[in-house]
Protein backbone atom coordinates (compact mmCIF):
# COMPACT_ATOMS: atom_id res chain seq x y z
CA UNK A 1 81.67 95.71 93.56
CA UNK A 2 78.01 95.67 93.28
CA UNK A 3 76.31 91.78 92.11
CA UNK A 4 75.25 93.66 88.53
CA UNK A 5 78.54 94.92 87.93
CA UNK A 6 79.92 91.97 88.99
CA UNK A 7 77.88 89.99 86.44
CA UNK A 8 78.28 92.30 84.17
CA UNK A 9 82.13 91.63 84.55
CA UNK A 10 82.20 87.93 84.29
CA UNK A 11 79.70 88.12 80.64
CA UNK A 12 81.99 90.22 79.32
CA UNK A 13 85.17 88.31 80.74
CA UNK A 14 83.47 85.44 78.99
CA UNK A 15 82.87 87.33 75.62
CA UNK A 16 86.58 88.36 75.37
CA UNK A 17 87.91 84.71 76.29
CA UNK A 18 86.01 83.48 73.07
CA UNK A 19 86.91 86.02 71.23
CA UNK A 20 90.63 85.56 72.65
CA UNK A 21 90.40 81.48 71.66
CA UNK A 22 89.17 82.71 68.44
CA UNK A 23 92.06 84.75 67.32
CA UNK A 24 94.99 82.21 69.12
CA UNK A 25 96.45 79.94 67.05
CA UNK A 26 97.61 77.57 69.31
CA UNK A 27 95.34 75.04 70.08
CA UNK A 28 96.29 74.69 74.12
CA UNK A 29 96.34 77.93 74.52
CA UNK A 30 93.08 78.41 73.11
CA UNK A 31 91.47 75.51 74.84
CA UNK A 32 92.29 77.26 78.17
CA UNK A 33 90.90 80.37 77.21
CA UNK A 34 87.37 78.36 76.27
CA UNK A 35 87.77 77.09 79.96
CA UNK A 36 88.24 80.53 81.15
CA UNK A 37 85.21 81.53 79.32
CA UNK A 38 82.92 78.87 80.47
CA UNK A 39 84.35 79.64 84.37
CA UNK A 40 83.16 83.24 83.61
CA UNK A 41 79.43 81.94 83.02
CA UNK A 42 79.73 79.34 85.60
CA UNK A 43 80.55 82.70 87.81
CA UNK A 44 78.01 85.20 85.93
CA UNK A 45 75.08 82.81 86.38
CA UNK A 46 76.36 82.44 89.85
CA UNK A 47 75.99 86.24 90.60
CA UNK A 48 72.56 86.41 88.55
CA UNK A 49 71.04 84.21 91.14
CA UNK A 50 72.65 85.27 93.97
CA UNK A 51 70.18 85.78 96.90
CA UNK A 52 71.37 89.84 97.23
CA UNK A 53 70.28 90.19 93.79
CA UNK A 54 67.12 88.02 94.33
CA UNK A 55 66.09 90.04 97.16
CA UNK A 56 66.96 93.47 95.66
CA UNK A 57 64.83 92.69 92.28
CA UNK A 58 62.40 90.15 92.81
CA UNK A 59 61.21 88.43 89.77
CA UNK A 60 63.50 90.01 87.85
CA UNK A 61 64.05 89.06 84.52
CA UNK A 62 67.07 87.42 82.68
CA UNK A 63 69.34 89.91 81.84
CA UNK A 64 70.73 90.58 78.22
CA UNK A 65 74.46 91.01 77.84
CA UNK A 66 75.27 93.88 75.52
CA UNK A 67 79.43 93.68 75.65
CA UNK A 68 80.70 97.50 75.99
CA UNK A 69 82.25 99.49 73.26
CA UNK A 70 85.63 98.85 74.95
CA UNK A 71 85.29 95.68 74.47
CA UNK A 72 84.28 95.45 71.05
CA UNK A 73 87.23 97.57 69.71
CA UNK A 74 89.44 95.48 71.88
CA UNK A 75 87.49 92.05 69.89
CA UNK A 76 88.44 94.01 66.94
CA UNK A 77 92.20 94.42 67.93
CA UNK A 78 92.47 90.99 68.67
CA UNK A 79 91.20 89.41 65.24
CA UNK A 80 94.00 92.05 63.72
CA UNK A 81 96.80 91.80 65.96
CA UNK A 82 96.48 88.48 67.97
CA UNK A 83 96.23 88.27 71.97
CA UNK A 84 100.37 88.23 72.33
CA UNK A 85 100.34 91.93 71.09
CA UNK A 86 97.62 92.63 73.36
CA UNK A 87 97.90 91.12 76.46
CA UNK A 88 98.56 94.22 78.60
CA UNK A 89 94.84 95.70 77.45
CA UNK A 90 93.81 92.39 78.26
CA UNK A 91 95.12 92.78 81.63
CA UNK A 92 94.04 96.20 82.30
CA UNK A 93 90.66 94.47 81.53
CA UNK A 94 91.12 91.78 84.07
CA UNK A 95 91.73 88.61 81.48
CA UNK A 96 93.31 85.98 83.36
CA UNK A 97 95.92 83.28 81.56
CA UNK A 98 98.23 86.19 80.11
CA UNK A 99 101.07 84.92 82.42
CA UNK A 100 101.32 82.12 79.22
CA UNK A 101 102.80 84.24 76.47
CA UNK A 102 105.41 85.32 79.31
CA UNK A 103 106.28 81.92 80.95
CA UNK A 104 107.42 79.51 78.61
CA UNK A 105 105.91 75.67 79.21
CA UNK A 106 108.27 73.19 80.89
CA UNK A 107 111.55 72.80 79.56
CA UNK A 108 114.97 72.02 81.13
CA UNK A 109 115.85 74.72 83.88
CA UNK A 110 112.51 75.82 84.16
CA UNK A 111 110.30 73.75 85.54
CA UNK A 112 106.57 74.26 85.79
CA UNK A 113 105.68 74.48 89.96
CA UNK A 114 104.83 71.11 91.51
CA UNK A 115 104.07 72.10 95.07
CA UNK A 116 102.93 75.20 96.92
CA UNK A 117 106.36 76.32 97.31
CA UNK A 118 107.84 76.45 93.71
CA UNK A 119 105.01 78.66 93.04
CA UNK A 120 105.89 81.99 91.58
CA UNK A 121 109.40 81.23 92.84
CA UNK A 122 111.14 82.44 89.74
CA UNK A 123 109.43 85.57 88.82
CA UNK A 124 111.38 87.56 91.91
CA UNK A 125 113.27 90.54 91.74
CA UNK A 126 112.73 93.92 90.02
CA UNK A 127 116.52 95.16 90.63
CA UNK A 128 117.74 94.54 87.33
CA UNK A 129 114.69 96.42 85.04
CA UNK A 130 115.74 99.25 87.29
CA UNK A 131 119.43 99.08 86.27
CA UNK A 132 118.48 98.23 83.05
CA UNK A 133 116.41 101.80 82.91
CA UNK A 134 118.86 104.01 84.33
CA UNK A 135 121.20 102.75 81.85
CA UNK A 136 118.93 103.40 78.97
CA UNK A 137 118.65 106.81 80.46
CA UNK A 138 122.49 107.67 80.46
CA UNK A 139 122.46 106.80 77.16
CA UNK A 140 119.40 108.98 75.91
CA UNK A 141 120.58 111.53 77.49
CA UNK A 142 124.41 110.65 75.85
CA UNK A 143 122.74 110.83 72.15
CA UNK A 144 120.25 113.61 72.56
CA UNK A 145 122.44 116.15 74.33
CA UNK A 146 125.34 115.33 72.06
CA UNK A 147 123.34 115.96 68.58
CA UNK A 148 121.88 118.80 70.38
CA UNK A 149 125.21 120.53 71.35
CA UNK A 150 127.08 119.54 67.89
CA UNK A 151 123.84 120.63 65.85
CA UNK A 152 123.79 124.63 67.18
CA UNK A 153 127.88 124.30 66.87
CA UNK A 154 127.75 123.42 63.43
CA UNK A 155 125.31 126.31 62.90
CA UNK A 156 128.50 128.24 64.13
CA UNK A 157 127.07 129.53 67.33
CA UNK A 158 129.78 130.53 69.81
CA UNK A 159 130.45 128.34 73.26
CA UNK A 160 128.83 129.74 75.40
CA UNK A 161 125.56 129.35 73.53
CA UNK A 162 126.58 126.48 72.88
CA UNK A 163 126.76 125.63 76.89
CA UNK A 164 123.57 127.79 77.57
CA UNK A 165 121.34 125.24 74.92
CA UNK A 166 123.23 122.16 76.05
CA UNK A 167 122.32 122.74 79.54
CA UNK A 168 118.62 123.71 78.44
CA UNK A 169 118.29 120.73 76.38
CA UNK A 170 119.40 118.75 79.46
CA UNK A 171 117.14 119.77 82.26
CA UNK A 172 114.20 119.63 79.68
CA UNK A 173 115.29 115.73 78.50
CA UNK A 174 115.99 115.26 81.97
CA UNK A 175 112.30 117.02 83.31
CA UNK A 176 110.59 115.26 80.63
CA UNK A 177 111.86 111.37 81.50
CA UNK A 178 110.90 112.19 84.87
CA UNK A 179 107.51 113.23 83.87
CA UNK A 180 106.93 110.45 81.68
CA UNK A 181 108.47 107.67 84.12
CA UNK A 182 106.08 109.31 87.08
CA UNK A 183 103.40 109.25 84.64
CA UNK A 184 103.73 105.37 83.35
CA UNK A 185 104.80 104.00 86.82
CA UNK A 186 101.82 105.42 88.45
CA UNK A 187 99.71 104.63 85.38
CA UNK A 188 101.00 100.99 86.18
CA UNK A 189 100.52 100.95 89.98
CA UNK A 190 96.75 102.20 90.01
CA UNK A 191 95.95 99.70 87.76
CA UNK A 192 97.49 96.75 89.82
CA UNK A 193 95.75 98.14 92.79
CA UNK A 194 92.46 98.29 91.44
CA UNK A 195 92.79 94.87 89.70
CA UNK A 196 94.44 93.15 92.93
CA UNK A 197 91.08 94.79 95.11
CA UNK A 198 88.64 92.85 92.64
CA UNK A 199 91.06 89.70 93.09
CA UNK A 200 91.05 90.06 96.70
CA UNK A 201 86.63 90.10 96.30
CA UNK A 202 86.72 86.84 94.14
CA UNK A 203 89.17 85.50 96.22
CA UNK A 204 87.37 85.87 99.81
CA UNK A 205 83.62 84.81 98.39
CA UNK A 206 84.86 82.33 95.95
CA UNK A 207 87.93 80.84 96.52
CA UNK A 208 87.11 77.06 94.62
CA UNK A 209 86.32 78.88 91.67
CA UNK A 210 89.69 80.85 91.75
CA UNK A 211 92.01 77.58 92.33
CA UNK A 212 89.91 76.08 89.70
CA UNK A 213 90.63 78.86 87.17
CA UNK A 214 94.29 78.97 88.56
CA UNK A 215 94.66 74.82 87.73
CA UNK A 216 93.56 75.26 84.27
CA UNK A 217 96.63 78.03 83.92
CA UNK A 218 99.02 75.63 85.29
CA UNK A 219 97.50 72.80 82.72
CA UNK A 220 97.87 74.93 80.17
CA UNK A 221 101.68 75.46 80.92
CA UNK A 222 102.40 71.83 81.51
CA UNK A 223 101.15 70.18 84.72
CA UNK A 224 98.89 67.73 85.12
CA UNK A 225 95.65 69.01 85.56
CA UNK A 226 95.05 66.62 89.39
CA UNK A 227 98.79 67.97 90.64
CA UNK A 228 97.98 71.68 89.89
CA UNK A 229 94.38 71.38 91.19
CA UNK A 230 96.16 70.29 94.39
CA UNK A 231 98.58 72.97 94.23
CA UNK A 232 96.37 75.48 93.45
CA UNK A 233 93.99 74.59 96.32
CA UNK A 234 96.93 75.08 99.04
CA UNK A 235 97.91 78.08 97.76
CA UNK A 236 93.98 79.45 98.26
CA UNK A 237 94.30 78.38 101.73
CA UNK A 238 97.12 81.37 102.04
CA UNK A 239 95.15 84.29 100.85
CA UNK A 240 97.82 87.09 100.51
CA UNK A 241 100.64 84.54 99.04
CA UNK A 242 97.48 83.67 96.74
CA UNK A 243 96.98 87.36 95.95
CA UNK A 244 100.59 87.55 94.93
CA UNK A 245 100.57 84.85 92.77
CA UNK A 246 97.16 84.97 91.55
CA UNK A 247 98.39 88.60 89.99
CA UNK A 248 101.09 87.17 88.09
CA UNK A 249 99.44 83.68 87.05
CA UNK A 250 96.03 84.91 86.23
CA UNK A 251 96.40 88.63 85.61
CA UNK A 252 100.04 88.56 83.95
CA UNK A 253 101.27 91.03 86.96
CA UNK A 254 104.08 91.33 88.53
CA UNK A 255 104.25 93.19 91.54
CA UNK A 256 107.67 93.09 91.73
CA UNK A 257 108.21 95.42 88.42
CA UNK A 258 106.24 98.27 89.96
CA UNK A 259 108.21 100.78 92.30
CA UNK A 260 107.92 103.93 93.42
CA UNK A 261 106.39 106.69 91.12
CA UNK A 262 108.54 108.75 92.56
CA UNK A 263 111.47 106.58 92.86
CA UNK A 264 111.36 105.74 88.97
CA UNK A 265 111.21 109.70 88.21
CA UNK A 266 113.84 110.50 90.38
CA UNK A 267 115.97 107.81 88.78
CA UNK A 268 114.93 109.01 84.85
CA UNK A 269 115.68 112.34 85.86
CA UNK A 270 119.62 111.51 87.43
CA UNK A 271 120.47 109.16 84.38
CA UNK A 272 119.52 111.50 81.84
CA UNK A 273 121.02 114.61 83.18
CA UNK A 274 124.29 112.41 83.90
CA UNK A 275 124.21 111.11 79.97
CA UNK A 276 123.09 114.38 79.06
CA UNK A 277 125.83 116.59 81.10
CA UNK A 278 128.91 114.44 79.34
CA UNK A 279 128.82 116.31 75.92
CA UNK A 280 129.19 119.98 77.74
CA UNK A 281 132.44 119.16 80.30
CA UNK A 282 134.57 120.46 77.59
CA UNK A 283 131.89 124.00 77.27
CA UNK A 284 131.97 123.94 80.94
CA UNK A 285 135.95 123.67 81.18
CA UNK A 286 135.90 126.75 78.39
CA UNK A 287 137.09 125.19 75.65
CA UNK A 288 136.28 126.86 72.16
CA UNK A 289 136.28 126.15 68.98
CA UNK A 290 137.12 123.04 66.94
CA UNK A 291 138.72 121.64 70.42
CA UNK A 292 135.25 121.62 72.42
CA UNK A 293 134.20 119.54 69.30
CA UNK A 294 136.26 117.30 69.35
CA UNK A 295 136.61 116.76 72.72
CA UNK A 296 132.69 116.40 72.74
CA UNK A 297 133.14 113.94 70.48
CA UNK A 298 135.37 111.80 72.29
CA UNK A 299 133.94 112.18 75.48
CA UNK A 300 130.53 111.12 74.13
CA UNK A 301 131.66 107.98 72.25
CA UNK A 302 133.80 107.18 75.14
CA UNK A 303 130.51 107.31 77.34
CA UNK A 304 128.13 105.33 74.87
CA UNK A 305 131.06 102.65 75.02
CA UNK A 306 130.44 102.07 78.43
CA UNK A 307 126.70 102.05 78.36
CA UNK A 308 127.24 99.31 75.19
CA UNK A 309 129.68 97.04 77.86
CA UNK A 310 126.55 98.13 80.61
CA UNK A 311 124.00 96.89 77.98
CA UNK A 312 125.69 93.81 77.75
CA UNK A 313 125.32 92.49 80.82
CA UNK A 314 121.44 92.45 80.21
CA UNK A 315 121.16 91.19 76.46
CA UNK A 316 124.09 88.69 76.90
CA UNK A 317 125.52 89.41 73.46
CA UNK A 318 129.10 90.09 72.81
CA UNK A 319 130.37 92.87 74.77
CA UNK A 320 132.39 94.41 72.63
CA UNK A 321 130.14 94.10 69.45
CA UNK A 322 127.56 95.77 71.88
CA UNK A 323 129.58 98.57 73.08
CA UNK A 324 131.22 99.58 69.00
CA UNK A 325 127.35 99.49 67.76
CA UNK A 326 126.33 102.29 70.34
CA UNK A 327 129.12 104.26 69.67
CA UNK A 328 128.29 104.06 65.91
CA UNK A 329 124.93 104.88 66.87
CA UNK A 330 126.04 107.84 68.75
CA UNK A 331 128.68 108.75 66.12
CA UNK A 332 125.84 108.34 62.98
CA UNK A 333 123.62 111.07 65.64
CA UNK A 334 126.25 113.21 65.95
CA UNK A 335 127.27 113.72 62.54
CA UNK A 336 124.09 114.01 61.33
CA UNK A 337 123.29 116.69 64.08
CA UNK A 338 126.49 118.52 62.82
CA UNK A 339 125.74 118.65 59.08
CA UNK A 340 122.40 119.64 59.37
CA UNK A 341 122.87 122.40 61.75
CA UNK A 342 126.33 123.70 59.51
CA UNK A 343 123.64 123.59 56.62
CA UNK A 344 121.37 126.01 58.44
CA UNK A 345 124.16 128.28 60.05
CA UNK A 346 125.08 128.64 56.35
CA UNK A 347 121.70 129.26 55.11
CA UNK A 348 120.51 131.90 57.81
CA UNK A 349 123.75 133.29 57.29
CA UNK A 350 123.24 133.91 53.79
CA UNK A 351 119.81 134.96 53.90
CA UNK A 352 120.74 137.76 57.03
């Protein structure tokens, strides 16, 4: 990064903080964000008389900070819809302090860090999002296939167009969650890596003024400001641990939530087709008729009953409650799917 985009960075970091503290009601959240702000100038001011700069312009003049339109729509946003409902643009724009409307302040059974160690402890693993997902996708693919293969067999279309659209609608479901999955995941990934490169800059030519920065975050959440100045300070000393956490403190990241592009596809693509395959076993086993329906039917409901016990395990709400609300979910789909597509059967009938 080159010292005028680098100033240019911290003004406008500075500009959004205020505007941030403007639109947060909370008055300790918003005091940190005026801290952030003023270490942005501290920083800009920094970089304005740097000696590269000095020696590349001499004499220049004081720059005028114009923030970008970005920025201003983003200012905009925030006055409208508050920082919680925009904290991952703020992120993608390098805001620090978002890791505050994700981690709650001290409380019993989750204590705010106290040494080097306890930092960033608790915001492992990644394994159950992924589970979480692929169940998600079973059950897409339960719902969408289903209304899709009781909608053309209401229209009165025989099985094996029946089986021939199913198995269309599933590979294009299926195709399309991959597509989007690849799409967000390495959406996600790109930005972490640019925004951990510009952390890993900071970090190397100013590492006080990151463990300062970092301290007022842990103030913010609870700790007293000398204790996470101290904690804050070791961590520096550690510069890849302090990348880490320095993503997930500062920037709201978590590293641990972003696998493989490819991974994620592949995984969107198997738990849709498996949801989505379900409703046609009976059209594959050549049943006909009212049968297939009903065995559709069943088999589907049977399936979202499982995904609603799955489901349960992440929401921690009653597992059966869970499990009868997606199958009246799936049932509501269904028969919905069914009436409107005996409707048209009946109509295109009539008008052939």
């Amino acid at each position: 990064m080159t010292t005028i985009d680098s100033w240019y960075h911290e003004k406008e970091s500075a500009w959004l903080y205020h505007r941030v503290a403007a639109a947060e009601p909370d008055p300790h959240k918003s005091r940190l964000f005026l801290q952030l702000a003023a270490a942005a100038e501290e920083q800009a001011t920094k970089w304005e008389l740097s000696p590269s700069r000095q020696s590349a312009v001499p004499n220049a003049p004081k720059r005028v900070f114009i923030p970008s339109l970005r920025a201003r729509i983003v200012a905009r946003l925030l006055r409208q819809l508050g920082p919680r409902a925009l904290r991952s643009v703020l992120a993608a724009m390098k805001l620090r302090g978002l890791s505050i409307y994700s981690a709650p302040v001290s409380i019993a059974g989750h204590a705010m860090p106290t040494s080097l160690s306890d930092v960033g402890v608790r915001h492992r693993g990644g394994l159950g999002s992924n589970l979480r997902a692929s169940v998600f996708g079973v059950s897409d693919g339960l719902v969408s296939n289903a209304s899709l293969v009781l909608g053309v067999a209401g229209a009165g279309a025989a099985s094996g167009y029946v089986l021939l659209t199913g198995t269309a609608g599933m590979l294009a479901g299926a195709l399309s969650m991959a597509a989007g999955e690849y799409v967000s995941v390495r959406s996600q990934r790109e930005m972490y890596e640019y925004q951990i490169a510009l952390e890993r800059e900071e970090v190397a030519e100013y590492p006080e003024e990151e463990a300062e920065e970092l301290a007022l975050i842990y103030q913010a959440r609870g700790v007293e400001l000398q204790q996470a100045r101290e904690v804050s300070r070791a961590l520096l000393a550690h510069p890849e641990q302090a990348l880490d956490v320095l993503a997930r403190e500062e920037l709201g990241l978590n590293p641990d939530d972003l696998g493989s592009p490819w991974g994620a596809s592949i995984s969107s693509f198997i738990s849709f087709a498996v949801g989505a395959t379900v409703p046609l076993v009976p059209f594959f086993a050549r049943a006909t008729g009212t049968s297939a329906l009903v065995l559709t039917a069943v088999l589907t409901c049977t399936g979202l009953f499982g995904v609603g016990l799955a489901l349960s395990l992440f929401t921690g709400r009653h597992a059966l409650k869970g499990a009868l609300r997606m199958v009246l979910i799936g049932a509501g789909a269904g028969v919905v799917s069914f009436l409107v597509g005996r409707a048209l059967g009946v109509a295109l009938g009539a008008g052939g």
